[in-house]
C-alpha atoms as a PDB file:
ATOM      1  CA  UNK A   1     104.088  71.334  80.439  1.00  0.00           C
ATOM      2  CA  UNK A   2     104.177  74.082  82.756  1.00  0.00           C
ATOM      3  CA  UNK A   3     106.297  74.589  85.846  1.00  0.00           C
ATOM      4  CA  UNK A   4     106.244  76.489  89.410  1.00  0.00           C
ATOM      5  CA  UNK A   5     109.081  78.006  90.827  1.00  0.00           C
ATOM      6  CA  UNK A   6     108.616  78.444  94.618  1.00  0.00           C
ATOM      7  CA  UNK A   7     110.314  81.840  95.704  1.00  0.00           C
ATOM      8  CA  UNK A   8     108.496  83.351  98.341  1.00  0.00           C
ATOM      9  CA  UNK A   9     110.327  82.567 101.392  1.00  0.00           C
ATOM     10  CA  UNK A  10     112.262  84.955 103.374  1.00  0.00           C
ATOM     11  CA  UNK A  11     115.669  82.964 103.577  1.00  0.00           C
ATOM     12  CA  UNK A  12     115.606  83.702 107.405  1.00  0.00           C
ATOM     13  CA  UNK A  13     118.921  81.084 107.910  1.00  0.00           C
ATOM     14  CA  UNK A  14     120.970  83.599 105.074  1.00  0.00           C
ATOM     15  CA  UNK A  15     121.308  86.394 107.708  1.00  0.00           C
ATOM     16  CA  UNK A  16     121.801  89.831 106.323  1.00  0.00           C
ATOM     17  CA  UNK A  17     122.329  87.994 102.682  1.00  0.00           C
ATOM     18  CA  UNK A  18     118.595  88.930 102.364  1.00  0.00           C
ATOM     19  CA  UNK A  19     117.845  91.719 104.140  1.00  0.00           C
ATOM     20  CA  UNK A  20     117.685  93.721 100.468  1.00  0.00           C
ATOM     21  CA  UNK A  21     117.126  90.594  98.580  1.00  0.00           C
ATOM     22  CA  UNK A  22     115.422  87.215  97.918  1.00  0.00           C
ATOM     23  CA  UNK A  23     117.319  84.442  98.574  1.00  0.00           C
ATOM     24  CA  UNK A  24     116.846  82.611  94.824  1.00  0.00           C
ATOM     25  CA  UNK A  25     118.188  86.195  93.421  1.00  0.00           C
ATOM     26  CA  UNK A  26     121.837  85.301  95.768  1.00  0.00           C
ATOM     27  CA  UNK A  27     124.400  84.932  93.691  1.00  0.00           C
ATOM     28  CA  UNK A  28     126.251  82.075  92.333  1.00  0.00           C
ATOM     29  CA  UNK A  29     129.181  82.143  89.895  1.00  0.00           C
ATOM     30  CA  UNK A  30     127.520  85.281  88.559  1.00  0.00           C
ATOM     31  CA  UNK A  31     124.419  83.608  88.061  1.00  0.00           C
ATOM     32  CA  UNK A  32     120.935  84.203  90.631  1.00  0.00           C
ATOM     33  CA  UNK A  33     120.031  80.876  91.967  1.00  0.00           C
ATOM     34  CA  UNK A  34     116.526  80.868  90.138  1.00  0.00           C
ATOM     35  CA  UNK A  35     118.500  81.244  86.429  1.00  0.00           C
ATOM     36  CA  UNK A  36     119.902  77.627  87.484  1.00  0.00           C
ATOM     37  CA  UNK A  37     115.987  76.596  87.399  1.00  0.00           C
ATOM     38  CA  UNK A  38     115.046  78.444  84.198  1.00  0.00           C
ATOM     39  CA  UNK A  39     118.135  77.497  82.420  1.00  0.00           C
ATOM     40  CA  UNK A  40     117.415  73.821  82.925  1.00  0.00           C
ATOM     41  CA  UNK A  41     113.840  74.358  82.394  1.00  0.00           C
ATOM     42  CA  UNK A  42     114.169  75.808  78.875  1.00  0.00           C
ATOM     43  CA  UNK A  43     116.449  72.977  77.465  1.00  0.00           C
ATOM     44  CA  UNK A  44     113.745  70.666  78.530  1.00  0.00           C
ATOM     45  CA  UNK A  45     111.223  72.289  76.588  1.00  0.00           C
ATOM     46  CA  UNK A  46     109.256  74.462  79.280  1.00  0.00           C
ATOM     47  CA  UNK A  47     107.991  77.719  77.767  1.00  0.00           C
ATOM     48  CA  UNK A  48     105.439  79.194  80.623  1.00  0.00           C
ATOM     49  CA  UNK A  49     106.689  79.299  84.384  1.00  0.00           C
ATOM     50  CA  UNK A  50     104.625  80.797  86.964  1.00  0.00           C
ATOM     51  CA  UNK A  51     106.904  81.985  90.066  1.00  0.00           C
ATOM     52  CA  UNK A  52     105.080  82.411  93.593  1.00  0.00           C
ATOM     53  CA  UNK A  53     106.119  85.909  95.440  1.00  0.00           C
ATOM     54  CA  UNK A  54     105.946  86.929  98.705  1.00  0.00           C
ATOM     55  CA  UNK A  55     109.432  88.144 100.437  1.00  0.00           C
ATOM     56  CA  UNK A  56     110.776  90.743  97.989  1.00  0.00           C
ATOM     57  CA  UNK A  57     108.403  90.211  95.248  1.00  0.00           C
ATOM     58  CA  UNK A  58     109.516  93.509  93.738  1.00  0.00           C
ATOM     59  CA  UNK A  59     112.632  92.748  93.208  1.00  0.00           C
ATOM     60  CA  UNK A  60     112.184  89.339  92.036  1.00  0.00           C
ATOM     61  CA  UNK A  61     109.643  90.492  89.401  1.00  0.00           C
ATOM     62  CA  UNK A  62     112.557  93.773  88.128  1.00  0.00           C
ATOM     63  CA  UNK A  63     114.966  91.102  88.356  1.00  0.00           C
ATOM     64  CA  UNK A  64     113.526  88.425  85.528  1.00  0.00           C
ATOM     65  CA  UNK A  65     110.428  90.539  84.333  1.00  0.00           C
ATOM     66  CA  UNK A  66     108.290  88.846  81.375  1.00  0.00           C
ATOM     67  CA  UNK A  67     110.505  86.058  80.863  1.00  0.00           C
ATOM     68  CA  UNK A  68     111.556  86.885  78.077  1.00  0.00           C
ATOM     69  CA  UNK A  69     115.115  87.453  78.118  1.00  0.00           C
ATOM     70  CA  UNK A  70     115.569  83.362  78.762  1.00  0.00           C
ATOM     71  CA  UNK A  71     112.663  82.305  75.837  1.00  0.00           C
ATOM     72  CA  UNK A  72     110.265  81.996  78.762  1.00  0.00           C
ATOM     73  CA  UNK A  73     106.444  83.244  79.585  1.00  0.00           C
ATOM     74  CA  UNK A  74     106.732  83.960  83.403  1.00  0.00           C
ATOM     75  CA  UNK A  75     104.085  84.854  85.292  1.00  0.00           C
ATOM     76  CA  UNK A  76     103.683  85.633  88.909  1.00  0.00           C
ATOM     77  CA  UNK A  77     101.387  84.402  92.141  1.00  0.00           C
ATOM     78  CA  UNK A  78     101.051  87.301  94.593  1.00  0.00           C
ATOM     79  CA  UNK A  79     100.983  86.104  98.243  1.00  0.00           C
ATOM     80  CA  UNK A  80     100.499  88.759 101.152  1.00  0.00           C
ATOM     81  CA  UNK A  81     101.740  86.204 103.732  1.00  0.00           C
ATOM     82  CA  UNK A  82     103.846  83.027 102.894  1.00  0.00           C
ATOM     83  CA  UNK A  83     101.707  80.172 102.155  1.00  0.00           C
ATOM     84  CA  UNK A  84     103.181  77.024 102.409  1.00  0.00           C
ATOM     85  CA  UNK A  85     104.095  75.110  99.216  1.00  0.00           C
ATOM     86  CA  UNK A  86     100.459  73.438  99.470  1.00  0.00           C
ATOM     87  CA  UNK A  87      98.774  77.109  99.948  1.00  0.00           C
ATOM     88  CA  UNK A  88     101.344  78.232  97.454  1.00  0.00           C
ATOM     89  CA  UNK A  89     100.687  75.780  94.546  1.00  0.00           C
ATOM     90  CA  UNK A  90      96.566  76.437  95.531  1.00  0.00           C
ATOM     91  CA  UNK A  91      96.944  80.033  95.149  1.00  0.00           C
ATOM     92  CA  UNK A  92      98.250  79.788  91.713  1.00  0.00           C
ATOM     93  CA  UNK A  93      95.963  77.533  89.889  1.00  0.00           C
ATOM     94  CA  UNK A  94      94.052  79.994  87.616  1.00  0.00           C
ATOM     95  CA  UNK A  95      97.359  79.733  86.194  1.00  0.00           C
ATOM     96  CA  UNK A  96      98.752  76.110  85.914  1.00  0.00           C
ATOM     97  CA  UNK A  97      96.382  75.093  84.070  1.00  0.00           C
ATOM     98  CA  UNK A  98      94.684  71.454  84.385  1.00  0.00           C
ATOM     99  CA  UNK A  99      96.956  69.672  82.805  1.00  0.00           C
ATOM    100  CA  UNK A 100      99.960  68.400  84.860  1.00  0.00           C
ATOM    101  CA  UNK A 101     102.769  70.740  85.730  1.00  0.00           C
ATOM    102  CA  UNK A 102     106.402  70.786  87.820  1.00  0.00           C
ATOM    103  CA  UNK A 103     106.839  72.150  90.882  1.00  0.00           C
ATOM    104  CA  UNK A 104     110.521  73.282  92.013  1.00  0.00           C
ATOM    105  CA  UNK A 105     111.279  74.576  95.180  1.00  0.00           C
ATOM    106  CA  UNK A 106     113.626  77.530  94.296  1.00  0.00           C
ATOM    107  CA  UNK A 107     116.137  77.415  97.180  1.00  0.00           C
ATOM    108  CA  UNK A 108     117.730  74.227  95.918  1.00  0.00           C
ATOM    109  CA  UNK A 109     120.445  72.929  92.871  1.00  0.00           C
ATOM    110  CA  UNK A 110     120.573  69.998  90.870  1.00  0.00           C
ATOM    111  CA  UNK A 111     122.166  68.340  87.790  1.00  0.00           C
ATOM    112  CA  UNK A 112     119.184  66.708  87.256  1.00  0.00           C
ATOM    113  CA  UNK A 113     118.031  67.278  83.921  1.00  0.00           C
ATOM    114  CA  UNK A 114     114.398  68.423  84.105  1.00  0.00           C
ATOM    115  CA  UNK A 115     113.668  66.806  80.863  1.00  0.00           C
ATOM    116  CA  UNK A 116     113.777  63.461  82.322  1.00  0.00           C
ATOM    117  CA  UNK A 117     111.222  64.522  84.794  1.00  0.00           C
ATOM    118  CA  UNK A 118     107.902  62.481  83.531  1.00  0.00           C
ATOM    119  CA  UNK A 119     105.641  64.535  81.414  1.00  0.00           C
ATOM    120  CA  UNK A 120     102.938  61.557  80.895  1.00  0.00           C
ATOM    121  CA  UNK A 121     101.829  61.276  85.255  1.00  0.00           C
ATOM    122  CA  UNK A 122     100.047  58.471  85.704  1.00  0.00           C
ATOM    123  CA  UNK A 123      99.691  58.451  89.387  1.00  0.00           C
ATOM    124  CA  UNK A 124      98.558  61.706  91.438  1.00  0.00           C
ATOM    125  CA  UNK A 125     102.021  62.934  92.139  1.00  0.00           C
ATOM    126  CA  UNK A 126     105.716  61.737  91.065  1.00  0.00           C
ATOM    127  CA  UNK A 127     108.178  63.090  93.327  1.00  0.00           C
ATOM    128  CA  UNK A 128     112.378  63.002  92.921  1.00  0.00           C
ATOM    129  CA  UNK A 129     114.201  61.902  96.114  1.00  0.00           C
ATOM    130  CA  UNK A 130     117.432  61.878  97.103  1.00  0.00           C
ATOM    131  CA  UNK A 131     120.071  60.230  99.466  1.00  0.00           C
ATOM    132  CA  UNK A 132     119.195  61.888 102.884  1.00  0.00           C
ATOM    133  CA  UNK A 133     121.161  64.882 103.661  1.00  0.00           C
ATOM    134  CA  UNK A 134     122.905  65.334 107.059  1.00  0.00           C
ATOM    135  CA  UNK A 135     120.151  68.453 107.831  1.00  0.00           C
ATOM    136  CA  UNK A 136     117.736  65.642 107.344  1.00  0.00           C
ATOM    137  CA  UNK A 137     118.997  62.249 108.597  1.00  0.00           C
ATOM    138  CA  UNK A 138     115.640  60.448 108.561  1.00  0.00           C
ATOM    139  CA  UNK A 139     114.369  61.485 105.239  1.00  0.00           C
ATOM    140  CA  UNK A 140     110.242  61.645 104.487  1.00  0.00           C
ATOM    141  CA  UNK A 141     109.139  59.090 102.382  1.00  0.00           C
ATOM    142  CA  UNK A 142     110.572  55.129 101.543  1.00  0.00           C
ATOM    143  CA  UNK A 143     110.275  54.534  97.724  1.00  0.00           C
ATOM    144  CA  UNK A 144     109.663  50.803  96.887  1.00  0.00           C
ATOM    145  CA  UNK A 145     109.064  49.838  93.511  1.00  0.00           C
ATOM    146  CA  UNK A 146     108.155  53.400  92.175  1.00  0.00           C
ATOM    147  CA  UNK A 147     105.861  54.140  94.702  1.00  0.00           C
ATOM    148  CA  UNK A 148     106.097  55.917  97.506  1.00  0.00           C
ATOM    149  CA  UNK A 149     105.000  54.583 100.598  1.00  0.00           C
ATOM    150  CA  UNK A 150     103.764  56.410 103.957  1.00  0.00           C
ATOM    151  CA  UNK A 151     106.242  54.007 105.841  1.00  0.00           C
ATOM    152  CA  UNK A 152     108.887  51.467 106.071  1.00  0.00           C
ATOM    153  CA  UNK A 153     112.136  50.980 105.822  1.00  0.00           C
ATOM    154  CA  UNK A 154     114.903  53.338 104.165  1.00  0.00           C
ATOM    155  CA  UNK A 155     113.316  57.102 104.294  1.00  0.00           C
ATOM    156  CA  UNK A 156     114.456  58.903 101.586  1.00  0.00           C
ATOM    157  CA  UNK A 157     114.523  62.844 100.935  1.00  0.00           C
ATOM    158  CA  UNK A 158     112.577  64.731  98.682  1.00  0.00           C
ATOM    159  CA  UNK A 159     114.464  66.663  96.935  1.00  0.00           C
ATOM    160  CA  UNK A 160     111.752  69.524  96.324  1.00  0.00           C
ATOM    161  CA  UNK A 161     110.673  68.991  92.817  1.00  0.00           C
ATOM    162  CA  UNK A 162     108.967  66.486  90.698  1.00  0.00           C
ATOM    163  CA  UNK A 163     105.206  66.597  88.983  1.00  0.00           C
ATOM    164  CA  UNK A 164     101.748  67.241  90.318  1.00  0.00           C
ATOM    165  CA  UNK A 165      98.430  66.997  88.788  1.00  0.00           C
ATOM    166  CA  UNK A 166      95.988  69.918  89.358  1.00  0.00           C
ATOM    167  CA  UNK A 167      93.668  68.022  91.456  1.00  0.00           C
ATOM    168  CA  UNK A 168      95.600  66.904  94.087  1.00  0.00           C
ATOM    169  CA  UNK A 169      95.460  70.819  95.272  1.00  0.00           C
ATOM    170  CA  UNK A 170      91.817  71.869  94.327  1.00  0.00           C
ATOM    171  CA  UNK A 171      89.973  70.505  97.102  1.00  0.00           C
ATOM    172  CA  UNK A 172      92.791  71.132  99.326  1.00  0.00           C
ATOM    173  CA  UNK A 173      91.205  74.869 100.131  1.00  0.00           C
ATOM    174  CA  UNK A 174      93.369  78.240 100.168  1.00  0.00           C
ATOM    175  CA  UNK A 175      95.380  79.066 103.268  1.00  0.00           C
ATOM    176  CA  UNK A 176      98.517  78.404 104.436  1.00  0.00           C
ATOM    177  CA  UNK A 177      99.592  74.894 104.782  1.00  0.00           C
ATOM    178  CA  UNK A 178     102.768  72.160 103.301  1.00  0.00           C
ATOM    179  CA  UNK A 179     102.742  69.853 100.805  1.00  0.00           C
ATOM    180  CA  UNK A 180     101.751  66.866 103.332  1.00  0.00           C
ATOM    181  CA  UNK A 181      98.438  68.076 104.014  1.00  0.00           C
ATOM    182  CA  UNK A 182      98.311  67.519 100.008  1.00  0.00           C
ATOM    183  CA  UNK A 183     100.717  64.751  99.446  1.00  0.00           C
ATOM    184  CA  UNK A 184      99.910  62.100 102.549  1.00  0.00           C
ATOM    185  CA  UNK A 185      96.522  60.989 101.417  1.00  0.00           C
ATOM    186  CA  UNK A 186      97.034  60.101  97.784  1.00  0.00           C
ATOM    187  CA  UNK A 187     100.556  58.454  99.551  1.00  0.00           C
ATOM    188  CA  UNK A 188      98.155  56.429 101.190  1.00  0.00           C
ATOM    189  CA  UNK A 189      96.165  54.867  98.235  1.00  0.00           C
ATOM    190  CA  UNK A 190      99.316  54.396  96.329  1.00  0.00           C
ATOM    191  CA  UNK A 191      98.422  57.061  93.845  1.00  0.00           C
ATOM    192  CA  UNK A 192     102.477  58.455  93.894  1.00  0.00           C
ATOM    193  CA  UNK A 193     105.411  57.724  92.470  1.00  0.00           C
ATOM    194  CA  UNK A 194     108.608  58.217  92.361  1.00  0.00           C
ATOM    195  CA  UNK A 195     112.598  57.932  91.422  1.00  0.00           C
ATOM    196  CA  UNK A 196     115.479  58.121  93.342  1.00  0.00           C
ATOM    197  CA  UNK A 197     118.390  60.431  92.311  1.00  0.00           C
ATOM    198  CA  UNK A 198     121.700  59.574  93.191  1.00  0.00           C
ATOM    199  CA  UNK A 199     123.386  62.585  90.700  1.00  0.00           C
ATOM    200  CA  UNK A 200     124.456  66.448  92.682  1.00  0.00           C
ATOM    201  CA  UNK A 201     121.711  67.904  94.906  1.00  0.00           C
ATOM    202  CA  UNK A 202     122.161  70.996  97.146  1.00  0.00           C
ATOM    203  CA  UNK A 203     119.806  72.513  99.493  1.00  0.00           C
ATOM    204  CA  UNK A 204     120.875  76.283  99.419  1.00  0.00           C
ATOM    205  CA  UNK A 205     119.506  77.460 102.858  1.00  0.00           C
ATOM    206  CA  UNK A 206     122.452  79.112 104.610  1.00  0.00           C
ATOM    207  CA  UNK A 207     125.614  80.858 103.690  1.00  0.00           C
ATOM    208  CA  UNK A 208     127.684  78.316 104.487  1.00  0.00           C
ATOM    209  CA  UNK A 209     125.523  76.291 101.799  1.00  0.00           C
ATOM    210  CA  UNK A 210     125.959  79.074  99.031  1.00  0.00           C
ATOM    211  CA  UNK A 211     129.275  78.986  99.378  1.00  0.00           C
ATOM    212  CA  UNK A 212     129.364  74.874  99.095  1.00  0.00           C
ATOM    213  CA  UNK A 213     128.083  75.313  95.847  1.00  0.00           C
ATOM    214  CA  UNK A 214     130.085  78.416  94.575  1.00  0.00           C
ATOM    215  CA  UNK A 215     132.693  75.772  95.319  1.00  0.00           C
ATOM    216  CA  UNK A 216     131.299  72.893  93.534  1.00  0.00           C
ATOM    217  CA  UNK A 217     130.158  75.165  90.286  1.00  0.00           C
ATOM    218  CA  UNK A 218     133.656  76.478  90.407  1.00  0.00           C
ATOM    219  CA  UNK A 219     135.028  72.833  90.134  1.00  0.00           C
ATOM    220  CA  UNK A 220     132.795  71.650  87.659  1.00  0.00           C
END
């Protein structure tokens, strides 16, 4: 299975942190943010990640080059203006593939292990949410029974990664647009799942996040 790394964003909210650099190359107990992601990609078996670039897309590319160096294939989706995770994932088809893939927003850590992610997706999407954090106190999406649900009771957060089949983005168009535009629909006919995570999650959006987790890795 393939996966996409979303790394185009400017990291406005990081102040000068990225005026020379892209926020998933910060940092971290002398590790970039987006090693986390490959890391836990390769022990679950991933061998081909395709990384969307926009802010800094130079210096992401000198940064992890080929892939290589961490047994990967990693290949890169050009954007000349930030498109959305929707637009995002669109743009880079041609090289996903049509089989199912992941999709991890970079600016984020987990423990989760991404080989428990489901490789066999039976619905159109399965997404991984999370306890709501306090930046998000009303969540997106309730999960009963697997599914996620439009509405009800007990929002949860996604937590910016799970699996998506090809199709839920080919009809969608190219432009610049979120993941709802692509997600809400199928939520609608019951065509996504879903698990809820109660292990570490971080959303890495600030400084005062970064260092959260510096803290936390440091403790481990």
């Amino acid at each position: 299975m393939k996966a996409m790394i979303l790394a185009a964003g400017k990291g406005e909210r990081m102040g000068n942190l990225t005026e020379n650099t892209s926020k998933v190359l910060l940092q971290v107990n002398g590790k970039a943010l987006i090693e986390y992601h490959l890391k836990n990609l390769v022990s679950a078996g991933v061998t081909d990640v395709v990384i969307n670039l926009c802010y800094h897309a130079d210096k992401i590319q000198d940064f992890l080059g080929n892939g290589q160096h961490y047994g990967l294939t990693i290949e890169y989706s050009l954007e000349e203006k930030l498109l959305g995770l929707g637009g995002g994932v669109h743009n880079a088809l041609h090289l996903l593939g049509d089989a199912p893939f992941f999709v991890i927003s970079g600016d984020m850590w987990t423990d989760y292990n991404y080989a428990d992610l489901s490789k066999q997706l039976e619905s159109k999407a399965h997404l991984v949410m999370t306890n709501n954090p306090p930046f998000h106190p009303n969540g997106d999406y309730p999960l009963e029974n697997g599914i996620i649900l439009m509405s009800g009771k007990n929002n949860l957060n996604y937590a910016g990664f799970g699996v998506f089949h090809p199709d839920l983005f080919r009809n969608s168009g190219a432009g610049s647009y979120g993941i709802t535009k692509v997600l809400n629909p199928v939520i609608e006919e019951g065509l996504v799942t879903g698990e809820h995570f109660q292990g570490a999650w971080m959303n890495i959006n600030t400084p005062k996040e970064l260092e959260a987790l510096r803290i936390k890795l440091e403790n481990l």
